[in-house]
Protein backbone atom coordinates (compact mmCIF):
# COMPACT_ATOMS: atom_id res chain seq x y z
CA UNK A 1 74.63 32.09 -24.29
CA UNK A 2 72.18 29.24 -25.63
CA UNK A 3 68.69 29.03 -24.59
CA UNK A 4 68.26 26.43 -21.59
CA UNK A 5 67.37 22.75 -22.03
CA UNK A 6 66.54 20.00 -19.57
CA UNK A 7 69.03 17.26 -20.51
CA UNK A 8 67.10 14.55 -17.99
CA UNK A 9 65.86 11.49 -19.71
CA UNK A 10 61.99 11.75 -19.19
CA UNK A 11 59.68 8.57 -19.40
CA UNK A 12 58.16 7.99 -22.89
CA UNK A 13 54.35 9.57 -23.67
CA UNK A 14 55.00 12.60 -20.98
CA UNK A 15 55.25 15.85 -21.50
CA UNK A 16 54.02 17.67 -24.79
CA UNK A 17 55.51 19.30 -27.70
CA UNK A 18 54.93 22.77 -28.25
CA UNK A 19 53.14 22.82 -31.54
CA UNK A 20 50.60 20.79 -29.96
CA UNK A 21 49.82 23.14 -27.38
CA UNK A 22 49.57 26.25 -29.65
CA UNK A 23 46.75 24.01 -31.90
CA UNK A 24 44.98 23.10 -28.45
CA UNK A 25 45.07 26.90 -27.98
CA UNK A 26 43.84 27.78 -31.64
CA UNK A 27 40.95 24.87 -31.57
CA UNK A 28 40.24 26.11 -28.05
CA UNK A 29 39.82 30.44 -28.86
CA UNK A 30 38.17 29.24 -31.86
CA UNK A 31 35.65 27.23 -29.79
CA UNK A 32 34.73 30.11 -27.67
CA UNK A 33 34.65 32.99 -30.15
CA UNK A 34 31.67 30.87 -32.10
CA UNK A 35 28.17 31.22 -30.30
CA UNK A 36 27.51 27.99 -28.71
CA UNK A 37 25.42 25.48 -30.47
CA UNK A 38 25.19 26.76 -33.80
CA UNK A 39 21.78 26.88 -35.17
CA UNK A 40 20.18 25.16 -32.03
CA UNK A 41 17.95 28.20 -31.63
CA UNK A 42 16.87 28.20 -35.26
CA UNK A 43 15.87 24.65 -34.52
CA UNK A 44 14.05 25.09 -31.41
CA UNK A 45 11.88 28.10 -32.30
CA UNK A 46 10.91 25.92 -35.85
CA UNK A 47 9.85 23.21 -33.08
CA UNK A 48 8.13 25.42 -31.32
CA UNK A 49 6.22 26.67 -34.15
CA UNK A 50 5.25 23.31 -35.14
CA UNK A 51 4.18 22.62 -32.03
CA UNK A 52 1.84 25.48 -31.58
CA UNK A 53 0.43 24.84 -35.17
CA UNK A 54 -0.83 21.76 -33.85
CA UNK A 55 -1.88 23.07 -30.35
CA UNK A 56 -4.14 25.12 -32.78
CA UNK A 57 -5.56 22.71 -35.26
CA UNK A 58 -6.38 20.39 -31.82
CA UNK A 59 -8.30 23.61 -30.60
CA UNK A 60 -10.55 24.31 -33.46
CA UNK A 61 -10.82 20.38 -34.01
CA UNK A 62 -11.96 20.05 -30.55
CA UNK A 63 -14.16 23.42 -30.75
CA UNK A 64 -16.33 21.72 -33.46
CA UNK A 65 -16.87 18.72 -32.29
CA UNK A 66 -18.02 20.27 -28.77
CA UNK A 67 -19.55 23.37 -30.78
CA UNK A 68 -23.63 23.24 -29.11
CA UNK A 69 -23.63 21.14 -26.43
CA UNK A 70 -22.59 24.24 -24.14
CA UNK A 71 -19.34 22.65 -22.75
CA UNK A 72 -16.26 24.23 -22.67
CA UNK A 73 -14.09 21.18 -24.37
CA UNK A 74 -11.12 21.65 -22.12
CA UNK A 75 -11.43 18.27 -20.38
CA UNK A 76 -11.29 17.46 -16.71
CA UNK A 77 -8.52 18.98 -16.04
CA UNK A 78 -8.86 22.45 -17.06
CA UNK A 79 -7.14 24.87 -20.05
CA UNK A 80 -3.45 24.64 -18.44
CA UNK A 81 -3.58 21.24 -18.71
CA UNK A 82 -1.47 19.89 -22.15
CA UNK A 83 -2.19 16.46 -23.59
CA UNK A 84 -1.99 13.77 -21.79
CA UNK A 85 1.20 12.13 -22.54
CA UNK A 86 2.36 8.69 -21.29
CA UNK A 87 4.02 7.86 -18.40
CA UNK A 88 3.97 11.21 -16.95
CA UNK A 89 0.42 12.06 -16.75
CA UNK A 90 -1.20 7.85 -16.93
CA UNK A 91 1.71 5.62 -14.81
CA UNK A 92 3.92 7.15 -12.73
CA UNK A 93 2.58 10.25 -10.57
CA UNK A 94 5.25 12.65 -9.36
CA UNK A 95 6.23 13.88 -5.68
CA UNK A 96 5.85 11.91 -2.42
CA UNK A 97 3.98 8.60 -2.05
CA UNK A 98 3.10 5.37 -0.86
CA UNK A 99 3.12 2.29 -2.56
CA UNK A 100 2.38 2.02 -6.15
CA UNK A 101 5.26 1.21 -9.17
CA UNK A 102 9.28 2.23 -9.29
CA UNK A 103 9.91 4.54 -12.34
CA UNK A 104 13.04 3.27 -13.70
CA UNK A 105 13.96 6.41 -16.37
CA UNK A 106 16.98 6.90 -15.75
CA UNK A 107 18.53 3.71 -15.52
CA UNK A 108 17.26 0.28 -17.06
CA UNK A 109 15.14 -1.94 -14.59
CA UNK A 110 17.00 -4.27 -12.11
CA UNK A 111 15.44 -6.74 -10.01
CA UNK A 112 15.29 -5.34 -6.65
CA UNK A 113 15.33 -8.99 -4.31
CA UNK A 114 15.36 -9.51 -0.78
CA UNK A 115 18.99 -10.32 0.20
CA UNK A 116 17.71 -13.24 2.73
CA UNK A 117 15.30 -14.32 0.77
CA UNK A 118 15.54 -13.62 -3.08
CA UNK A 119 11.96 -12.52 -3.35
CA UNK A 120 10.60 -9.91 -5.31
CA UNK A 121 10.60 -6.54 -3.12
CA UNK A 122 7.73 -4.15 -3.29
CA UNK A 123 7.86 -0.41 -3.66
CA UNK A 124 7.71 1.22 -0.39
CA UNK A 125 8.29 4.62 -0.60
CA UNK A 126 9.38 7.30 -3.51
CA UNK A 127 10.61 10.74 -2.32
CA UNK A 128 11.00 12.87 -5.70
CA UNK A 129 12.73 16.38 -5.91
CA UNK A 130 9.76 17.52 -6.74
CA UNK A 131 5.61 17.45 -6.25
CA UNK A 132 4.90 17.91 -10.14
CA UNK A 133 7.12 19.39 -13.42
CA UNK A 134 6.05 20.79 -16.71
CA UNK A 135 5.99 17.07 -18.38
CA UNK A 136 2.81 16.08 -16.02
CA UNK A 137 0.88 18.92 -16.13
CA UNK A 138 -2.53 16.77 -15.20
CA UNK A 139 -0.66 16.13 -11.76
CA UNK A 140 -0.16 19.97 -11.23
CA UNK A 141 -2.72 21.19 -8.31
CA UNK A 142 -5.19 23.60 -8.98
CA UNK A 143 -3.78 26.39 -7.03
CA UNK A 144 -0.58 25.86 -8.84
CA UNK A 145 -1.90 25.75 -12.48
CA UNK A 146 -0.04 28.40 -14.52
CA UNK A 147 3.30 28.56 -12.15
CA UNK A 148 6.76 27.72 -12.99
CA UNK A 149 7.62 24.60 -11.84
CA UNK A 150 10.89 26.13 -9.54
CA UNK A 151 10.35 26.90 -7.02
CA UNK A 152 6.50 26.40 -6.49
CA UNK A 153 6.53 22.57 -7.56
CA UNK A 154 9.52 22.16 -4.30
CA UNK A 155 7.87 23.47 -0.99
CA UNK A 156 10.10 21.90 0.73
CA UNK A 157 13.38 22.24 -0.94
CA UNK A 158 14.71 18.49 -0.41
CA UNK A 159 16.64 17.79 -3.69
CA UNK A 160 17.41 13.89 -4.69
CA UNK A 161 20.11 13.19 -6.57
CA UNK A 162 20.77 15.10 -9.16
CA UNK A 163 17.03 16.34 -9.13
CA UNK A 164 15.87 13.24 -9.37
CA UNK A 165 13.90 10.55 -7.07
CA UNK A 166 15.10 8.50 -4.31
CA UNK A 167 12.91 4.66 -3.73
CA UNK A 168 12.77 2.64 -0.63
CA UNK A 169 11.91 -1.01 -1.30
CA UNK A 170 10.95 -3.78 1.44
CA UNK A 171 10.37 -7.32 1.72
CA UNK A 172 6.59 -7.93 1.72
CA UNK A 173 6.88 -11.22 3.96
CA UNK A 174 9.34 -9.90 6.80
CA UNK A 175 9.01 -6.19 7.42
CA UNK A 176 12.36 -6.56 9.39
CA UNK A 177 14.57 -7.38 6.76
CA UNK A 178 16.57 -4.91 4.99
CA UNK A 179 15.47 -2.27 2.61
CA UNK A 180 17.08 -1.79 -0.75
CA UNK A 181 17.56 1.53 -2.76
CA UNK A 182 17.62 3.13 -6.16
CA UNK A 183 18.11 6.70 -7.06
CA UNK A 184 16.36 7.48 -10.36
């Protein structure tokens, strides 16, 4: 008795031929029997290293030059603190506020305009995922200095986005008019 084949006439590009499903299968076991990312963790811990050599040579350049004048040298914002890195800890605070500038980092800037009027809207409000992160560590309270970020930086659990930050903008001459969003 011969082996059973569909005689129907199938459209053209549907369907697929055996051999290419055994090398999906091959490329596919293959894929998963190799530890992920090869030689990612070689890389990171040589960027670590690096990075704590120069944490060090920071220290003991900052140790000298404060060596006798009886300070300690670790700034206004205490040991925990990092450097101060650009926008995180000079432009754009994180958590909850009022006012102030739209950070635009995960999509390009686009002018936000009043629909009625085609003016310039203002910032309103910003409601981020979270009230600080390990990339602003001068925003971190004082009380929280030396926690993880989860959960401690989200008391109250409201998550934006895809951890992100939602902004509410208004038209500075007519309160009434309608507010525009952007989820960053």
């Amino acid at each position: 008795m011969p082996w059973p084949v569909c005689t129907e006439a199938h459209p053209h590009g549907r369907g697929r031929r055996p051999g290419d499903v055994h090398r999906e299968r091959e490329v596919l076991a293959a894929a998963r029997a190799r530890e992920p990312y090869e030689g990612l963790r070689d890389r990171i811990d040589a960027w670590e290293e690096a990075l704590e050599e120069e944490a060090e040579l920071r220290e003991d350049e900052e140790d000298e030059e404060d060596e006798g004048d009886g300070e300690r040298g670790d700034g206004e914002y205490g040991e925990d603190s990092g450097p101060v890195s650009s926008p995180y800890d000079l432009s754009i605070p994180p958590g909850r506020r009022v006012g102030g500038y739209a950070s635009w980092n995960v999509t390009d800037p686009y002018p936000m305009d009043c629909a009625v009027r085609a003016t310039p809207l203002r910032l309103l409000l910003t409601v981020d995922t979270s009230e600080w992160n390990a990339g602003s560590p001068s925003w971190t309270p004082v009380e929280d200095r030396g926690l993880r970020p989860a959960p401690h930086a989200a008391p109250t659990g409201v998550v934006v986005g895809n951890h992100g930050e939602l902004d509410v903008f208004g038209c500075p001459a007519d309160p009434g008019r309608p507010t525009r969003w952007s989820v960053q």
